[in-house]
N, C-alpha and C. Protein backbone atom coordinates (compact mmCIF):
# COMPACT_ATOMS: atom_id res chain seq x y z
N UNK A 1 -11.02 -11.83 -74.63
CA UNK A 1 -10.01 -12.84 -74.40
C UNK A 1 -10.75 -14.17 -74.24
N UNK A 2 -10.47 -14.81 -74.75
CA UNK A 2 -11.09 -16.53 -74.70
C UNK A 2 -9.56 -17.40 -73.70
N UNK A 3 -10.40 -18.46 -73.86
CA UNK A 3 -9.71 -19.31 -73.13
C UNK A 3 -7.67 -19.81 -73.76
N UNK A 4 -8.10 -20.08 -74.54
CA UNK A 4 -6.64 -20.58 -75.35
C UNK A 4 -5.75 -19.57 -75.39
N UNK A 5 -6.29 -18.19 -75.25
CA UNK A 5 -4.95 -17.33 -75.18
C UNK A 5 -5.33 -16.64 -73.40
N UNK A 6 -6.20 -17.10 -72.77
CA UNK A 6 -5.57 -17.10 -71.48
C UNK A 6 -4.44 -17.94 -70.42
N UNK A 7 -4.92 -19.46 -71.44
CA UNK A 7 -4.38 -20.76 -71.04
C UNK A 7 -2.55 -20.22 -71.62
N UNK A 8 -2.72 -19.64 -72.47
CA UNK A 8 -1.27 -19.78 -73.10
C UNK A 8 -0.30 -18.36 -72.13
N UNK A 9 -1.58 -17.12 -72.18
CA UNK A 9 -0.49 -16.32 -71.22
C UNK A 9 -0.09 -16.68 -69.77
N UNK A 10 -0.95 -17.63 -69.35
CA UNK A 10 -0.22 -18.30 -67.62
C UNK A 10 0.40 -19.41 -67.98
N UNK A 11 1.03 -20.03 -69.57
CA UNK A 11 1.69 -21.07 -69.46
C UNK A 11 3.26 -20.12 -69.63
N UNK A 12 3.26 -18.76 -70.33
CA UNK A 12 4.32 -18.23 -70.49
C UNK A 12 5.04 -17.39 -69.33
N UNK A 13 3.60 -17.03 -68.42
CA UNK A 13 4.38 -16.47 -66.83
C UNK A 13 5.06 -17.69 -66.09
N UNK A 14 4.38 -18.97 -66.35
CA UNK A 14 5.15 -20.26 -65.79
C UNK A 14 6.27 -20.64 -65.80
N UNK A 15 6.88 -20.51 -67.63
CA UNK A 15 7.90 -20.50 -67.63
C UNK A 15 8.62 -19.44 -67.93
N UNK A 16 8.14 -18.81 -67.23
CA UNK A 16 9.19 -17.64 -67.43
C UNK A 16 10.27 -17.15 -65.88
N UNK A 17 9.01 -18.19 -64.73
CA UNK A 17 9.27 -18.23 -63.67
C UNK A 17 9.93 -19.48 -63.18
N UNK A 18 9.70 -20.25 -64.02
CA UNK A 18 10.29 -21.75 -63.74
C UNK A 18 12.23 -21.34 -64.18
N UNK A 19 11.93 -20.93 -65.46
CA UNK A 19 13.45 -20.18 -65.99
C UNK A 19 14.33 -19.36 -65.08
N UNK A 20 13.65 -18.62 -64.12
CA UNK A 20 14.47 -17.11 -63.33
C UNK A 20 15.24 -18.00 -62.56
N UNK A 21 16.36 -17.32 -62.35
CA UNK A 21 17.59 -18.00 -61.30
C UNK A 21 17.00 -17.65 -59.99
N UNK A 22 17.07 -18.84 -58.77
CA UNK A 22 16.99 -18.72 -58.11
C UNK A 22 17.74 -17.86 -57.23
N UNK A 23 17.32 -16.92 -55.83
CA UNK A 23 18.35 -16.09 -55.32
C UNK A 23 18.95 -16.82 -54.08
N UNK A 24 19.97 -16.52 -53.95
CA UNK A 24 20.99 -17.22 -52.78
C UNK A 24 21.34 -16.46 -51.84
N UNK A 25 20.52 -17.07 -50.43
CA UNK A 25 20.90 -15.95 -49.56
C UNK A 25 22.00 -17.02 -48.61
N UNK A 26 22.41 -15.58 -48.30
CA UNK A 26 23.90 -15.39 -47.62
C UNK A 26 23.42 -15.39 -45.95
N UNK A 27 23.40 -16.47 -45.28
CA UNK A 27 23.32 -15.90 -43.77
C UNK A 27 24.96 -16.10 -42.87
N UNK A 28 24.89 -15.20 -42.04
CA UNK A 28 26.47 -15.17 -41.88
C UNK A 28 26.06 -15.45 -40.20
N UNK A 29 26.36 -16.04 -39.48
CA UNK A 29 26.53 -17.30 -37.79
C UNK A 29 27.34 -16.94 -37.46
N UNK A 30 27.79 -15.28 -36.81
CA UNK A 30 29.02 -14.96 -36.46
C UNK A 30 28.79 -15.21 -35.09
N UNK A 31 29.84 -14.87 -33.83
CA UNK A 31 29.52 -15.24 -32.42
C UNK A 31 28.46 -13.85 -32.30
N UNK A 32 27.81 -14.04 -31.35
CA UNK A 32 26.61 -13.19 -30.57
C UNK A 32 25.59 -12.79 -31.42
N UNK A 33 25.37 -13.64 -32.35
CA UNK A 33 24.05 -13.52 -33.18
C UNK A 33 22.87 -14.11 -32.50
N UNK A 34 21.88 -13.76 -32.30
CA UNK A 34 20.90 -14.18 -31.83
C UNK A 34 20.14 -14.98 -32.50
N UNK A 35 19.54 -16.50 -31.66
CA UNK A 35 19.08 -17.75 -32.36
C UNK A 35 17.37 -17.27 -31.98
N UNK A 36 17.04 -18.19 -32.75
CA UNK A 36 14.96 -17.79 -32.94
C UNK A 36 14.53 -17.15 -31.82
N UNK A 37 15.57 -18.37 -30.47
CA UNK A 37 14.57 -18.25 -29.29
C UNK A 37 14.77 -17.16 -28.81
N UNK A 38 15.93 -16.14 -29.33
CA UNK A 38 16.07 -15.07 -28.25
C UNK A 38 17.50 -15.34 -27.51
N UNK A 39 17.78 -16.29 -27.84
CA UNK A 39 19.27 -16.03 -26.65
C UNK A 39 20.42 -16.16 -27.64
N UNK A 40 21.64 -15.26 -27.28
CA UNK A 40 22.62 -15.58 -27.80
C UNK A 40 23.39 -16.56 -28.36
N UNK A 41 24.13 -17.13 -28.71
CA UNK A 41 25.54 -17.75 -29.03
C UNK A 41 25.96 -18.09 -27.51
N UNK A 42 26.31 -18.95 -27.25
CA UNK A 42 27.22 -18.77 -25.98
C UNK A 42 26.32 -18.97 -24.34
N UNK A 43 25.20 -18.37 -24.79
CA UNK A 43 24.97 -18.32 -22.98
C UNK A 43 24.32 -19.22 -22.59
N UNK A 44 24.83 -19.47 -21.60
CA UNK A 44 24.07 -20.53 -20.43
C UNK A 44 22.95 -20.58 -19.96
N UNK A 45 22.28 -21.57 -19.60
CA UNK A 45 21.07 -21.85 -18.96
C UNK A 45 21.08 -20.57 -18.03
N UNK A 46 22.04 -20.77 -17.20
CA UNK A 46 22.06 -19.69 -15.41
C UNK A 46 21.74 -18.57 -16.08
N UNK A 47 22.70 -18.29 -17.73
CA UNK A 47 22.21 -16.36 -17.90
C UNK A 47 21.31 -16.31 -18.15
N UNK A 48 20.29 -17.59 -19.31
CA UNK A 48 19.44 -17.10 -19.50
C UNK A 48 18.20 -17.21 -18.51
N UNK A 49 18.40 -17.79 -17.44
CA UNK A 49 17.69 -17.63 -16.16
C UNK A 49 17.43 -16.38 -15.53
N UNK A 50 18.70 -16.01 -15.45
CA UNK A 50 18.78 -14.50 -15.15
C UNK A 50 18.25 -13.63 -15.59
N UNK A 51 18.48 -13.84 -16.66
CA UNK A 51 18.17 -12.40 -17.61
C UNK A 51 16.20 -13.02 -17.63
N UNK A 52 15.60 -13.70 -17.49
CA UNK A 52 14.33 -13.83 -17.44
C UNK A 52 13.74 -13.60 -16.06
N UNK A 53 14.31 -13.57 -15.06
CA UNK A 53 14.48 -13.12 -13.55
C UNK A 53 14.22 -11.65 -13.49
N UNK A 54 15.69 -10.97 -14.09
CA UNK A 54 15.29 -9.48 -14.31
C UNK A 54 14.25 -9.03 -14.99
N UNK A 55 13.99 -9.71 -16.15
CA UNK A 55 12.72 -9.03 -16.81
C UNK A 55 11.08 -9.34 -15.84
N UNK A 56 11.46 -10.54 -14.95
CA UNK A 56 10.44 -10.32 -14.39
C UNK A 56 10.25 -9.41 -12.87
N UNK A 57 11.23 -9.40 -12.55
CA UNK A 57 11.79 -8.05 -11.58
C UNK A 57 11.57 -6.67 -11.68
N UNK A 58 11.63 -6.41 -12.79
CA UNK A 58 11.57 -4.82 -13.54
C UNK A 58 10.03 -4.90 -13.31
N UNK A 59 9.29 -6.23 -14.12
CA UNK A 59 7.92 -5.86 -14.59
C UNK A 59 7.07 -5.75 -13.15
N UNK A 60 7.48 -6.70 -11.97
CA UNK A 60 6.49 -6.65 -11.00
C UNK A 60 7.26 -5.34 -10.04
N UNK A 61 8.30 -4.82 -10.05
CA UNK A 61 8.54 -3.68 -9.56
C UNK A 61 8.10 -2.61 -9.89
N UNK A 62 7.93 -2.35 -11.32
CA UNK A 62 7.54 -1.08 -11.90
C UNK A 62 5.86 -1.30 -11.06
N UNK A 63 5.18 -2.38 -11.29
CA UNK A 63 3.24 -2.50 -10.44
C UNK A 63 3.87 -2.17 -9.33
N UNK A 64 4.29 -2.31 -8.79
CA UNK A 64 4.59 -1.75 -7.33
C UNK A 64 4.62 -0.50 -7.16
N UNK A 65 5.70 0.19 -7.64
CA UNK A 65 5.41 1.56 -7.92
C UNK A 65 4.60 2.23 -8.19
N UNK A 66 3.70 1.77 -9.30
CA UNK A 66 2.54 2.24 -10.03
C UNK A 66 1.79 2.24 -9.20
N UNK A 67 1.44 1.11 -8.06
CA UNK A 67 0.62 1.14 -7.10
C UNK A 67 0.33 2.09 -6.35
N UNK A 68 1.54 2.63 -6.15
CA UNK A 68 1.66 3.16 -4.92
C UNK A 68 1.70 4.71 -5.62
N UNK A 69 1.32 5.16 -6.43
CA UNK A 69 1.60 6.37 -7.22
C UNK A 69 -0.09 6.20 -6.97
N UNK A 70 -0.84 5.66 -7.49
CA UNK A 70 -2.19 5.47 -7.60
C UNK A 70 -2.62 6.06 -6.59
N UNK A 71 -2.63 4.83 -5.36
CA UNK A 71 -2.87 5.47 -3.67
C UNK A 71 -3.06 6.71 -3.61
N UNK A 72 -1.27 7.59 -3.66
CA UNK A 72 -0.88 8.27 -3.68
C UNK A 72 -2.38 9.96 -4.34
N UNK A 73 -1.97 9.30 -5.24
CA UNK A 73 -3.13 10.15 -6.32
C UNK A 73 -4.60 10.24 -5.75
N UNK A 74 -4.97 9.01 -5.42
CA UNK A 74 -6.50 8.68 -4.60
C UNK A 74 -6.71 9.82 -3.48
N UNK A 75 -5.62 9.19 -2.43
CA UNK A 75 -5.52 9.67 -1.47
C UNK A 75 -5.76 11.83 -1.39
N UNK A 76 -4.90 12.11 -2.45
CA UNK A 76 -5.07 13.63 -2.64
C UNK A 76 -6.16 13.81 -3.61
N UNK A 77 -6.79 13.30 -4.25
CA UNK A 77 -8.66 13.82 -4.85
C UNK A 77 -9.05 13.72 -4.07
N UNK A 78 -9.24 12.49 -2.91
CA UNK A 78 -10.07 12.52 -1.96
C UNK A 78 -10.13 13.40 -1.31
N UNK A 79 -8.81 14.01 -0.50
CA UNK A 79 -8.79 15.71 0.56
C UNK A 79 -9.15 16.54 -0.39
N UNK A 80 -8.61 16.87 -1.65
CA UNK A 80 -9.13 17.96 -2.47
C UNK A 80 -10.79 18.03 -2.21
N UNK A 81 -11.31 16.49 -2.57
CA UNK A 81 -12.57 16.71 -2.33
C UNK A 81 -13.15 17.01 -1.21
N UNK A 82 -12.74 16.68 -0.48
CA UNK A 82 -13.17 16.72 1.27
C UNK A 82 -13.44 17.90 1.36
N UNK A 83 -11.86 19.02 1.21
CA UNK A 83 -11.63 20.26 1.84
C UNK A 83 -12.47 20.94 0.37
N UNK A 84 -13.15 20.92 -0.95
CA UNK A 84 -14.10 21.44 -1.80
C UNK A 84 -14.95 21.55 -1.05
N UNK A 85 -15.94 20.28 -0.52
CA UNK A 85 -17.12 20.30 0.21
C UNK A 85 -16.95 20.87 1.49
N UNK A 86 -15.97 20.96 2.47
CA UNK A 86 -16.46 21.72 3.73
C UNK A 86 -15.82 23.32 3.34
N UNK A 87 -15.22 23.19 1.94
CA UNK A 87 -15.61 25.02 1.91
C UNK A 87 -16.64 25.48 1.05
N UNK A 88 -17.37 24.38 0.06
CA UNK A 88 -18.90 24.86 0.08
C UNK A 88 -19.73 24.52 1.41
N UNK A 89 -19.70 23.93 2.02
CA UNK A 89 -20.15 24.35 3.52
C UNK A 89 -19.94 25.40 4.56
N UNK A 90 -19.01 25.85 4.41
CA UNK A 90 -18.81 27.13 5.25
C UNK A 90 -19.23 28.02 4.84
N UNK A 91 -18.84 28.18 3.31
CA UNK A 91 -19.44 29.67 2.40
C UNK A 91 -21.18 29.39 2.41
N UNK A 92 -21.95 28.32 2.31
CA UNK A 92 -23.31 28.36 2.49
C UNK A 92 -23.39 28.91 3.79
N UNK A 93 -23.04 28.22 4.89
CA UNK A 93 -23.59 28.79 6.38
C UNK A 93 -22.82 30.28 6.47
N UNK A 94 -22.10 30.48 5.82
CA UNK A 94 -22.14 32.48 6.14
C UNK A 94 -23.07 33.00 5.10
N UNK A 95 -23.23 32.72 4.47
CA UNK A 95 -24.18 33.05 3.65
C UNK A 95 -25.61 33.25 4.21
N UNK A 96 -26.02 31.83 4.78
CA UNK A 96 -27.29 31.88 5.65
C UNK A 96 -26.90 33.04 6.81
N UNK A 97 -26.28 33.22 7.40
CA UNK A 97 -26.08 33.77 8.57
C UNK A 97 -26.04 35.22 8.06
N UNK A 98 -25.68 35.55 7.37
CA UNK A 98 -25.52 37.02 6.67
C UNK A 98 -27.10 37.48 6.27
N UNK A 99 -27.33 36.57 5.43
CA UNK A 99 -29.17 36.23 5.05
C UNK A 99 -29.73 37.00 6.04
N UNK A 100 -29.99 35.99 7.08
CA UNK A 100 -30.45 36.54 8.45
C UNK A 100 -30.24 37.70 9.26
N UNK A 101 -29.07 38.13 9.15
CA UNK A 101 -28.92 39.42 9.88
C UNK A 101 -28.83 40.88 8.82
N UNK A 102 -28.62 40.68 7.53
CA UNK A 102 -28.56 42.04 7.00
C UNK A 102 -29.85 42.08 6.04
N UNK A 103 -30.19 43.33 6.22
CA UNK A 103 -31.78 43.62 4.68
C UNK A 103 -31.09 43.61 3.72
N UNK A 104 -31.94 43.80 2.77
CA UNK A 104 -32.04 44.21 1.17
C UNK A 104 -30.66 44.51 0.77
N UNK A 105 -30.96 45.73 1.37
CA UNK A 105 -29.69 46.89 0.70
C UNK A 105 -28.60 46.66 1.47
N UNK A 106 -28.35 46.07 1.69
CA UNK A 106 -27.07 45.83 2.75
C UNK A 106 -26.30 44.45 2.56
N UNK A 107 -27.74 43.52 2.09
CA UNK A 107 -27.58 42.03 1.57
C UNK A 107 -26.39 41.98 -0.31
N UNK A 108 -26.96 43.25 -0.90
CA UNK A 108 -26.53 43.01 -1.86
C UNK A 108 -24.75 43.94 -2.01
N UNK A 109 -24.31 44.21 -1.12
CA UNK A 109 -22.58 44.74 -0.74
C UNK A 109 -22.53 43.12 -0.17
N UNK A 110 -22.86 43.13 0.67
CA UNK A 110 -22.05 41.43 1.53
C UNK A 110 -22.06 40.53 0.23
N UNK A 111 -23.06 40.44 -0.70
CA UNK A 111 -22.73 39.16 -1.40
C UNK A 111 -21.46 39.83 -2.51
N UNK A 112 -21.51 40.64 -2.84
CA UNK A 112 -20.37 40.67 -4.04
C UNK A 112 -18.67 40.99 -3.13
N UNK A 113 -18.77 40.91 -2.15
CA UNK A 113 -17.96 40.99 -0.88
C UNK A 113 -17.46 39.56 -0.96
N UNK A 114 -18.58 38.60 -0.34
CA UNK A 114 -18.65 37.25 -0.38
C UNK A 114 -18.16 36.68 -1.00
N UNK A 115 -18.34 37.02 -2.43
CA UNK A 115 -18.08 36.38 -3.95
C UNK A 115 -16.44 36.30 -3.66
N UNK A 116 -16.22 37.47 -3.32
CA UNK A 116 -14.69 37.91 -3.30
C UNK A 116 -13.70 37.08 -2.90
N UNK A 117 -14.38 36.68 -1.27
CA UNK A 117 -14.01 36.64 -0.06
C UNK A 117 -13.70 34.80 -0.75
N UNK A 118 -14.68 34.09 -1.46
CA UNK A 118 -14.95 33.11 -1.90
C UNK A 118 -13.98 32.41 -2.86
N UNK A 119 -13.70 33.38 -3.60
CA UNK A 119 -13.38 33.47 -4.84
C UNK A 119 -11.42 33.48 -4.32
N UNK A 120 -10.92 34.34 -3.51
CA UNK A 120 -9.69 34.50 -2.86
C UNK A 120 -9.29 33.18 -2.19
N UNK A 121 -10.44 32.67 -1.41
CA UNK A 121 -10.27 31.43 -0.49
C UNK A 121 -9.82 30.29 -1.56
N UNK A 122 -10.98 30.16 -2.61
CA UNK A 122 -10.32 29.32 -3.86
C UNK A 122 -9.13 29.39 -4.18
N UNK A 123 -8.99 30.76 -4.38
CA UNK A 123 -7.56 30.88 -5.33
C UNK A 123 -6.38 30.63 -4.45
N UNK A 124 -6.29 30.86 -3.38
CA UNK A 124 -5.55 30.70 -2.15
C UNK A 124 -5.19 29.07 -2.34
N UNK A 125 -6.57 28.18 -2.12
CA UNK A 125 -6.18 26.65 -1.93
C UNK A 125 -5.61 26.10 -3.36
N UNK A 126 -6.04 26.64 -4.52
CA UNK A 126 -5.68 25.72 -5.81
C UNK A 126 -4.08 26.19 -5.54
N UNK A 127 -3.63 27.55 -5.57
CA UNK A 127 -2.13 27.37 -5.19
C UNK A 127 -1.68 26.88 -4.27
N UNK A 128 -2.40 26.60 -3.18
CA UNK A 128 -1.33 25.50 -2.35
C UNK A 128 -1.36 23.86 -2.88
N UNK A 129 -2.45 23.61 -3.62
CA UNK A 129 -2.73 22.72 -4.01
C UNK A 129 -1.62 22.41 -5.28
N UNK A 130 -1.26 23.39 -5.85
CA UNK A 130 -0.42 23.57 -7.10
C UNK A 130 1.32 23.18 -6.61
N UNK A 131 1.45 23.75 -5.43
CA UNK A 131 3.17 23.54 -4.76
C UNK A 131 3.21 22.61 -4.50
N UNK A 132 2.20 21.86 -3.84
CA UNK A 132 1.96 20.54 -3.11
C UNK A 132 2.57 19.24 -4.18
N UNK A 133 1.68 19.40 -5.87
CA UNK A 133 1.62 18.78 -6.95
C UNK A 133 3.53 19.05 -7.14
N UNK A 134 3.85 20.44 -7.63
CA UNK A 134 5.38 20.63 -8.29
C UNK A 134 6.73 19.45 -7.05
């Protein structure tokens, strides 16, 4: 393709576009159509005061809430954690204490006992922990 028949096919999309009928749009301004800014037909300064009042009402109420859901949430990892660590503290010091008073063969019934005993105490707190949550 050279120039003169490129020059000539964008002089024929030109007018071919200069030629097309323009389209006519129809906008219809009935009452309660909404203008650029967002507010109706009709309403007043006071509504639209209002109605920007509520939206800011909703938004700093809902942080409020949220806040306090947070706390809320903090507050129970923290005991979860608390009451985790002083029952790996208790199960270590029976452990030591068992250590100390039973031998060998006697050591190895108490620990799979232990395990049990351990293992129940867990399962015990995650379900209360579970009713607590429902």
């Amino acid at each position: 393709m050279n120039l003169k028949e490129l020059q000539a096919m964008i002089k024929e999309e030109l007018d071919t576009y200069m030629n097309e009928e323009e389209v006519d749009v129809d906008v219809d301004m009935d009452a309660g159509d909404i203008d650029a800014d967002g507010a109706e037909e009709g309403d007043t300064d006071e509504d639209i005061l209002m109605q920007i009042y509520n939206m800011l009402k909703d938004k700093f109420e809902g942080e409020d809430d949220a806040e306090e859901i947070e706390a809320e949430e903090e507050a129970e990892e923290e005991a979860e954690e608390e009451e985790e660590v002083e029952l790996e503290e208790s199960t270590e010091e029976i452990e030591e204490a068992k250590d100390e008073d039973l031998d060998e063969s006697k050591k190895e019934e108490v620990e799979e006992n232990t395990n049990t005993d351990v293992h129940t105490q867990l399962q015990e707190r995650l379900q209360k922990l579970a009713n607590i949550i429902k």
